[in-house]
C-alpha atoms as a PDB file:
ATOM      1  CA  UNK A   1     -10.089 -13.440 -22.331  1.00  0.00           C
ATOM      2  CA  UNK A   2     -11.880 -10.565 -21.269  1.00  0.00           C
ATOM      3  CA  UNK A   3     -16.283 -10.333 -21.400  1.00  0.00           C
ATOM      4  CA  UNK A   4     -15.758  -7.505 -23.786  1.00  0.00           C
ATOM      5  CA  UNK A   5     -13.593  -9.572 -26.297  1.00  0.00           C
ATOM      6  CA  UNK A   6     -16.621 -12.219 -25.764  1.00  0.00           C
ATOM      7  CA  UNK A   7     -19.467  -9.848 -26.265  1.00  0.00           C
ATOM      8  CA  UNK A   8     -17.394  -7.947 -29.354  1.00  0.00           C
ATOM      9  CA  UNK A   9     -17.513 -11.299 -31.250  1.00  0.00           C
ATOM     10  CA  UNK A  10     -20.985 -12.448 -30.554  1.00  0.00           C
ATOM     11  CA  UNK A  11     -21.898  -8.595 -31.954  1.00  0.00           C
ATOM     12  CA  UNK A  12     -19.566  -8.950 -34.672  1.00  0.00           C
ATOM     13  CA  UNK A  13     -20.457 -12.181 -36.104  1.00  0.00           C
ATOM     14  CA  UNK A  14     -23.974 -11.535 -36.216  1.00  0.00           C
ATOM     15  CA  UNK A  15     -23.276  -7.923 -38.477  1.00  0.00           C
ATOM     16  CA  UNK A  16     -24.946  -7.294 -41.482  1.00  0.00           C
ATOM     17  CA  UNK A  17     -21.566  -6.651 -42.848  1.00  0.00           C
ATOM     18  CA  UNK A  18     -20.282  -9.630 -44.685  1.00  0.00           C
ATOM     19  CA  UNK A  19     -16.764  -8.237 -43.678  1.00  0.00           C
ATOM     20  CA  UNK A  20     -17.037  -7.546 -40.445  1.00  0.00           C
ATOM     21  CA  UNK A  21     -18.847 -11.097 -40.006  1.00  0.00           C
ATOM     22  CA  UNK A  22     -15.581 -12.515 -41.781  1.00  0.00           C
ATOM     23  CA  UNK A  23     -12.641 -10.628 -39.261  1.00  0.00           C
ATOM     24  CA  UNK A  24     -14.546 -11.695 -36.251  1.00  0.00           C
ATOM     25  CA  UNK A  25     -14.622 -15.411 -37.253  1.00  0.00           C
ATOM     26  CA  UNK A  26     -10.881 -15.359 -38.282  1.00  0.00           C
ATOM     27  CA  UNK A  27     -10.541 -13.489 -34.563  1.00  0.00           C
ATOM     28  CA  UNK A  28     -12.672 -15.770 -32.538  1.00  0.00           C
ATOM     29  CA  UNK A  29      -9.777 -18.793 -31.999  1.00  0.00           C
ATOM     30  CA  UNK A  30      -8.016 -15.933 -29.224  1.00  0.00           C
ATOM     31  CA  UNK A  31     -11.634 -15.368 -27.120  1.00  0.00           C
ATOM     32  CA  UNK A  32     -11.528 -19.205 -26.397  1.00  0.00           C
ATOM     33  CA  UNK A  33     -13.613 -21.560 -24.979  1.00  0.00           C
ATOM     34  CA  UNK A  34     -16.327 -19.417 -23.413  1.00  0.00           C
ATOM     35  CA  UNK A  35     -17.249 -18.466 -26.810  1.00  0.00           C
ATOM     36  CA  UNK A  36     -17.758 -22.123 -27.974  1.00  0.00           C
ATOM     37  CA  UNK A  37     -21.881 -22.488 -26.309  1.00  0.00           C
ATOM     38  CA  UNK A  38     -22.762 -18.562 -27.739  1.00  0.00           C
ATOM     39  CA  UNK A  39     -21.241 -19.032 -31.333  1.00  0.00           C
ATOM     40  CA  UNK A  40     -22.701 -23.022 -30.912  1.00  0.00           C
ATOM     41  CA  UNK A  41     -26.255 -21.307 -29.956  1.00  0.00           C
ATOM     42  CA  UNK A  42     -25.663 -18.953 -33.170  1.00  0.00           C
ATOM     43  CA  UNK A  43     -24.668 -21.096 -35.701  1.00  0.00           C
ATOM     44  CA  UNK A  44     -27.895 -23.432 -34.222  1.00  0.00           C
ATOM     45  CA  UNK A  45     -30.461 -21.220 -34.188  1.00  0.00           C
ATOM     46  CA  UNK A  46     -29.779 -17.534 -35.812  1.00  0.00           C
ATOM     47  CA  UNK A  47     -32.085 -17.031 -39.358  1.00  0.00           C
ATOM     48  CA  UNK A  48     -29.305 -15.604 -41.238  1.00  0.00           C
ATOM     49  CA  UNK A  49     -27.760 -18.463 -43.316  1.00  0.00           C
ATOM     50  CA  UNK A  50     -24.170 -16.489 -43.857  1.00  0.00           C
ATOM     51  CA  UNK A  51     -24.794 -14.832 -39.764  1.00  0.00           C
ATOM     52  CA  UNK A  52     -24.821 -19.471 -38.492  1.00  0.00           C
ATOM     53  CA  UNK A  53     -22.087 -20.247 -40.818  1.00  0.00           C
ATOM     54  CA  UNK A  54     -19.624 -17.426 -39.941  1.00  0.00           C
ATOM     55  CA  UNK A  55     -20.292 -18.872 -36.267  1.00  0.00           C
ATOM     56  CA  UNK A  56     -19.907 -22.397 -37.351  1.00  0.00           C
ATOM     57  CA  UNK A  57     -16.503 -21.501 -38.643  1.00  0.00           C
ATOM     58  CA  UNK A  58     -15.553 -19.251 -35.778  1.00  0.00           C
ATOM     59  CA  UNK A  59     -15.914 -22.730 -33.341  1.00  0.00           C
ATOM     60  CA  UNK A  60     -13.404 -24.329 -36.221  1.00  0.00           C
ATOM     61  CA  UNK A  61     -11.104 -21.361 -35.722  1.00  0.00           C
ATOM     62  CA  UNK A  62     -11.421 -21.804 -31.762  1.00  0.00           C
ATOM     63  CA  UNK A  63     -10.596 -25.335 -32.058  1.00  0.00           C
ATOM     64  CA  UNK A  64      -7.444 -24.885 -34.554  1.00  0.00           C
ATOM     65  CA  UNK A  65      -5.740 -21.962 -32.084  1.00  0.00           C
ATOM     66  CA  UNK A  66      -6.390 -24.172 -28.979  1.00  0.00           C
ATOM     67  CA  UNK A  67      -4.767 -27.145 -30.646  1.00  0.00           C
ATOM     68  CA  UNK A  68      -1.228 -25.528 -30.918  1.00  0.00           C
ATOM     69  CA  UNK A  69       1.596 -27.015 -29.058  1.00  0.00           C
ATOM     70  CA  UNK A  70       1.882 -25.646 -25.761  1.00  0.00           C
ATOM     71  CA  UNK A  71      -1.950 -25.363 -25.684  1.00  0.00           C
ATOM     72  CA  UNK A  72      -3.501 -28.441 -23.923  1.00  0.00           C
ATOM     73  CA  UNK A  73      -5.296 -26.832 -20.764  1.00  0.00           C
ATOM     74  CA  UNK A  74      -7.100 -24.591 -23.795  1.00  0.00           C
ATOM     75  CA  UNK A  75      -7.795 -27.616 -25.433  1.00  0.00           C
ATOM     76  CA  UNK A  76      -9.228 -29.426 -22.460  1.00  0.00           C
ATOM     77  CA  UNK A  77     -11.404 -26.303 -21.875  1.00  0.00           C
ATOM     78  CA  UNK A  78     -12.604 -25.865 -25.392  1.00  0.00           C
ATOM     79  CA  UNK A  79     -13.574 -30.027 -25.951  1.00  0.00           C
ATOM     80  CA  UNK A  80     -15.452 -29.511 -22.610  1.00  0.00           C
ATOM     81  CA  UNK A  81     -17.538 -26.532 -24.371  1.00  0.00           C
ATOM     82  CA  UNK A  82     -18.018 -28.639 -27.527  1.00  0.00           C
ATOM     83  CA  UNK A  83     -19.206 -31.623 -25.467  1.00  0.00           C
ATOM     84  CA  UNK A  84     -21.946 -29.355 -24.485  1.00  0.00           C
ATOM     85  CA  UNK A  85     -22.710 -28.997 -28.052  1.00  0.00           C
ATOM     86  CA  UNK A  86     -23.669 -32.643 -28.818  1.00  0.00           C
ATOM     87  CA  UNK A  87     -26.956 -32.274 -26.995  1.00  0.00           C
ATOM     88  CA  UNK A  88     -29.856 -33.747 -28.891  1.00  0.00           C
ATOM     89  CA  UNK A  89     -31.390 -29.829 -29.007  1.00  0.00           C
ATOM     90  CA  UNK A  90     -28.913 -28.888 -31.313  1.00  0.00           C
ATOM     91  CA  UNK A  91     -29.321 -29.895 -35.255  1.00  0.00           C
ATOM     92  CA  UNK A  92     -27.443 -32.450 -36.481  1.00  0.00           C
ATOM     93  CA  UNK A  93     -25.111 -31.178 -38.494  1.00  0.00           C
ATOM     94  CA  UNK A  94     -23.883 -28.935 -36.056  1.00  0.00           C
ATOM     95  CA  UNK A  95     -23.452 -32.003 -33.669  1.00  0.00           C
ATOM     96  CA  UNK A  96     -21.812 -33.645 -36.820  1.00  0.00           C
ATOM     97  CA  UNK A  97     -19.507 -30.708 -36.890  1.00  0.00           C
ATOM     98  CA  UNK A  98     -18.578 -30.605 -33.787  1.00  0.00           C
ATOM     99  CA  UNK A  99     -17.965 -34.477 -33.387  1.00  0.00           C
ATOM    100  CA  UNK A 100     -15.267 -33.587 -36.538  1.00  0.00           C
ATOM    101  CA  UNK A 101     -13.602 -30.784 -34.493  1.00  0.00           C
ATOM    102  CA  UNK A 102     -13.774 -32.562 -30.912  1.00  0.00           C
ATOM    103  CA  UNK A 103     -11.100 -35.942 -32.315  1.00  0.00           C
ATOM    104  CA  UNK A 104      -8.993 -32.995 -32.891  1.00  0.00           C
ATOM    105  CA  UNK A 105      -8.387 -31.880 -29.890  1.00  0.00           C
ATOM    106  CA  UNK A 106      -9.805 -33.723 -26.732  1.00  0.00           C
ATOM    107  CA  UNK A 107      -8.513 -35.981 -24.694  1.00  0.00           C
ATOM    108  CA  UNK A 108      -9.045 -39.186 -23.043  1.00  0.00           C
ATOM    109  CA  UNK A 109     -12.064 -37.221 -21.283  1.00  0.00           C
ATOM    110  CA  UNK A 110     -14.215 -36.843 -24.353  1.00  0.00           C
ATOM    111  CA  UNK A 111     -14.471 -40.874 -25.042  1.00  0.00           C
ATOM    112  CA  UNK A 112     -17.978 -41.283 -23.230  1.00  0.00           C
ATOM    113  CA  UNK A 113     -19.145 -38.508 -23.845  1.00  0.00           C
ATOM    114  CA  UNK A 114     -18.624 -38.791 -27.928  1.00  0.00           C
ATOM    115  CA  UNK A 115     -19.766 -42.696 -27.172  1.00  0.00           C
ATOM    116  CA  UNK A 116     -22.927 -41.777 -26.150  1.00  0.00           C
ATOM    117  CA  UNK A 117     -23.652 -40.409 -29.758  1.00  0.00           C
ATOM    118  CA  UNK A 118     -23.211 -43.923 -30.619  1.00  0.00           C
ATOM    119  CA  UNK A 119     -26.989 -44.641 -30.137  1.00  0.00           C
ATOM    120  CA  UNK A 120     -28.069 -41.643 -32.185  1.00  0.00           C
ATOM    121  CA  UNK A 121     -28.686 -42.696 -35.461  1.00  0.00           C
ATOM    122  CA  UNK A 122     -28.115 -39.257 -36.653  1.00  0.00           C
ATOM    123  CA  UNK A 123     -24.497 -39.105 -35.375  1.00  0.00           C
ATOM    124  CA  UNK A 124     -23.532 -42.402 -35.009  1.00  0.00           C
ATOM    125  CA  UNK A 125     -20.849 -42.675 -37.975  1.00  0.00           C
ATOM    126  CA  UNK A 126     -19.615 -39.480 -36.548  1.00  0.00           C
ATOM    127  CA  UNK A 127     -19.253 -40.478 -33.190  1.00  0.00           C
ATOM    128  CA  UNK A 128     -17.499 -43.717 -34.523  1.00  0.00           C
ATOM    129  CA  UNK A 129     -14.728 -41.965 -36.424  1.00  0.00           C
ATOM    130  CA  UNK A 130     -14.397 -39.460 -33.922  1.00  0.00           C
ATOM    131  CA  UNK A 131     -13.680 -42.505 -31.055  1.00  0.00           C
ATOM    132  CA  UNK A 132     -11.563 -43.534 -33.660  1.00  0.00           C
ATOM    133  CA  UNK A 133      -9.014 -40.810 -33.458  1.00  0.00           C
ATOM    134  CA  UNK A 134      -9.411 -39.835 -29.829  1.00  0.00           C
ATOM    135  CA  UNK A 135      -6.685 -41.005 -27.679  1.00  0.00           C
ATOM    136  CA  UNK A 136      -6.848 -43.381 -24.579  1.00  0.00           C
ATOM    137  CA  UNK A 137      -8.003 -46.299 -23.505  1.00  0.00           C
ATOM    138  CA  UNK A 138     -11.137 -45.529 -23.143  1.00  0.00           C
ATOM    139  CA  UNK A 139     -12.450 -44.677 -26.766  1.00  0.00           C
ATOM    140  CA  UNK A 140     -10.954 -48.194 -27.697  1.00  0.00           C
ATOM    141  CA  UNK A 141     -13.276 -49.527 -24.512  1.00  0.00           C
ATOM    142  CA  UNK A 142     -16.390 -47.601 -25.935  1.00  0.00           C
ATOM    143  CA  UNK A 143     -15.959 -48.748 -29.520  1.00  0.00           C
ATOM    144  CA  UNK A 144     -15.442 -52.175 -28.271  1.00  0.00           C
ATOM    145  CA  UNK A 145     -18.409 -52.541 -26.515  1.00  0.00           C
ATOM    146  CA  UNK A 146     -20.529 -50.883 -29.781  1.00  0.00           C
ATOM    147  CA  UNK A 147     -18.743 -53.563 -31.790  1.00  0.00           C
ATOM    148  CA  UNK A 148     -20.167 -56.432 -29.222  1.00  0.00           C
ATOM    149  CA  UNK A 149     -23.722 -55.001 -29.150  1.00  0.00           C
ATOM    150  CA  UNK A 150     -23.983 -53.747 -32.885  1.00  0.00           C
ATOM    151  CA  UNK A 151     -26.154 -54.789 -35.937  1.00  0.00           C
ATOM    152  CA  UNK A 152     -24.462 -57.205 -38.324  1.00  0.00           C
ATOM    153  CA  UNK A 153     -24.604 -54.399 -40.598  1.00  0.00           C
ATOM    154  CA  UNK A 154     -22.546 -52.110 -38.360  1.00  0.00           C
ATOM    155  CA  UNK A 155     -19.957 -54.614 -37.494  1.00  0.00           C
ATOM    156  CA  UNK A 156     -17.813 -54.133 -40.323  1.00  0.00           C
ATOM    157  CA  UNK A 157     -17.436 -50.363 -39.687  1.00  0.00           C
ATOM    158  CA  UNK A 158     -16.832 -50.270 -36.123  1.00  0.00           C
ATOM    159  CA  UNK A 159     -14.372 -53.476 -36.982  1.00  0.00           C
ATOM    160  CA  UNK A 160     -12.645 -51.096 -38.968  1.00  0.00           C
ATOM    161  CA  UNK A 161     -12.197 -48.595 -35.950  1.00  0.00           C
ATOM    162  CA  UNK A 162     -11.380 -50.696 -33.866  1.00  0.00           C
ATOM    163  CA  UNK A 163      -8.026 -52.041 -36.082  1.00  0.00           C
ATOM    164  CA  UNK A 164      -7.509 -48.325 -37.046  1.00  0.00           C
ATOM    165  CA  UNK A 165      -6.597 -48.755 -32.475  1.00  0.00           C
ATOM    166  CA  UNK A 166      -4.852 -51.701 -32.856  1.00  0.00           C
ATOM    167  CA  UNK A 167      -7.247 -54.403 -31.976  1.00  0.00           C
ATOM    168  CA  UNK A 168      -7.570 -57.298 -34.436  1.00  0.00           C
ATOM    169  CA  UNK A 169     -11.494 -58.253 -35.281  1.00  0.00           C
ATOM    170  CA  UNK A 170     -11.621 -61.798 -37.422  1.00  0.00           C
ATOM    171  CA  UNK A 171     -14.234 -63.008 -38.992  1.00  0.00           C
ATOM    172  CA  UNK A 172     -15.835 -59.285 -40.424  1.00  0.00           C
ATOM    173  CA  UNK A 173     -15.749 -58.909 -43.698  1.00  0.00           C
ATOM    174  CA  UNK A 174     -13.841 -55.766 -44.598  1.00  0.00           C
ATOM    175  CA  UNK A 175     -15.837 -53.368 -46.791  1.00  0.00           C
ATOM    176  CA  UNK A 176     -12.719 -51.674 -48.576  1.00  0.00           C
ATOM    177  CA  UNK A 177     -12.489 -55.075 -50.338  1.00  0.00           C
ATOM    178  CA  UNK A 178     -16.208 -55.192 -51.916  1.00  0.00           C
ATOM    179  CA  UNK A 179     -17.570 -53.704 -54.815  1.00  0.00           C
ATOM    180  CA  UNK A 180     -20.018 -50.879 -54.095  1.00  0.00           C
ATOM    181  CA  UNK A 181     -22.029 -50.589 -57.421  1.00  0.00           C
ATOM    182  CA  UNK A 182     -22.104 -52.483 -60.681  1.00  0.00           C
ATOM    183  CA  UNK A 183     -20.557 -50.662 -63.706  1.00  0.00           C
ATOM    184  CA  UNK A 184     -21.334 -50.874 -67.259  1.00  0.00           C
ATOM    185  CA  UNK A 185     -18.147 -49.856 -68.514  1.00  0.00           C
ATOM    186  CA  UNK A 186     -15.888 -52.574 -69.753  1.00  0.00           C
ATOM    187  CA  UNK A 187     -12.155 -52.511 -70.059  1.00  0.00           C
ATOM    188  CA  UNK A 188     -10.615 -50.683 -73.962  1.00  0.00           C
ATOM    189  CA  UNK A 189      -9.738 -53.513 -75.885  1.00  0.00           C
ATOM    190  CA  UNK A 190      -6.278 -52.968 -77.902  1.00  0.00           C
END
């Protein structure tokens, strides 16, 4: 896409009008990837609460038009713009957003770079779920080795992600199966 489809949406999502704001985010998936870091830097950093989440949601609209059949090479591009977005300068729920958008779309090539989030406390869960669902060999390496270096209270979790791939953990309790809170309610009598 061209500079001037680029520099029309960065204008556009940051407008005072809430409907202009609103056709440039539902606009933004055809710019593409080079949009990802300014709409990223936006949604990080801009003052206006409505101005960060129309950019927030213009990334999510990025990511669903790049993950259309026939779209890979756009995908590729875009995850490699989101990856840039899981620096520890952004906040964290951006980060947490964009670990939820990158399992949607990236590759094998994403696995180390989401499995680095695994020692940020922060993003961890995220970054476990999103290894979870990314394909390749290498996400099921990277939650492997966080399973043999994790806390005994992590185990069960990343356990979990790993069978979600296919690999068999024994010996971790599974948390589906245990009660999370007591309740005082008791069963109607009849």
């Amino acid at each position: 896409m061209s500079t001037t489809n680029l520099d029309q949406l960065i204008r556009d999502i940051q407008d005072k009008d809430h409907v202009t704001r609103a056709a440039a985010r539902d606009a933004a998936g055809a710019v593409g990837a080079q949009a990802v870091r300014p709409l990223g830097d936006i949604a990080a950093m801009h003052d206006d609460f409505e101005v960060a989440r129309a950019a927030d949601r213009a990334i999510r609209n990025i990511v669903y038009h790049c993950g259309r059949p026939g779209a890979e090479s756009e995908a590729h591009e875009v995850t490699g713009e989101l990856l840039g977005l899981l620096d520890q300068s952004y906040p964290v729920q951006l980060r947490r957003d964009v670990l939820s958008l990158i399992w949607q779309i990236a590759g094998e090539q994403a696995a180390n770079r989401v499995a680095a989030c695994l020692d940020d406390p922060d993003v961890a869960e995220d970054a476990r779920m999103a290894l979870e669902r990314i394909p390749g060999k290498q996400a099921t390496a990277a939650l492997q080795k966080a399973f043999d270096r994790a806390d005994q209270d992590d185990l069960p979790a990343l356990a979990y992600s790993l069978g979600m791939r296919g690999v068999e953990i024994r010996g971790v309790p599974d948390l589906r199966l245990q009660g999370v809170k007591e309740s005082a309610f008791q069963p109607v009598k009849g």
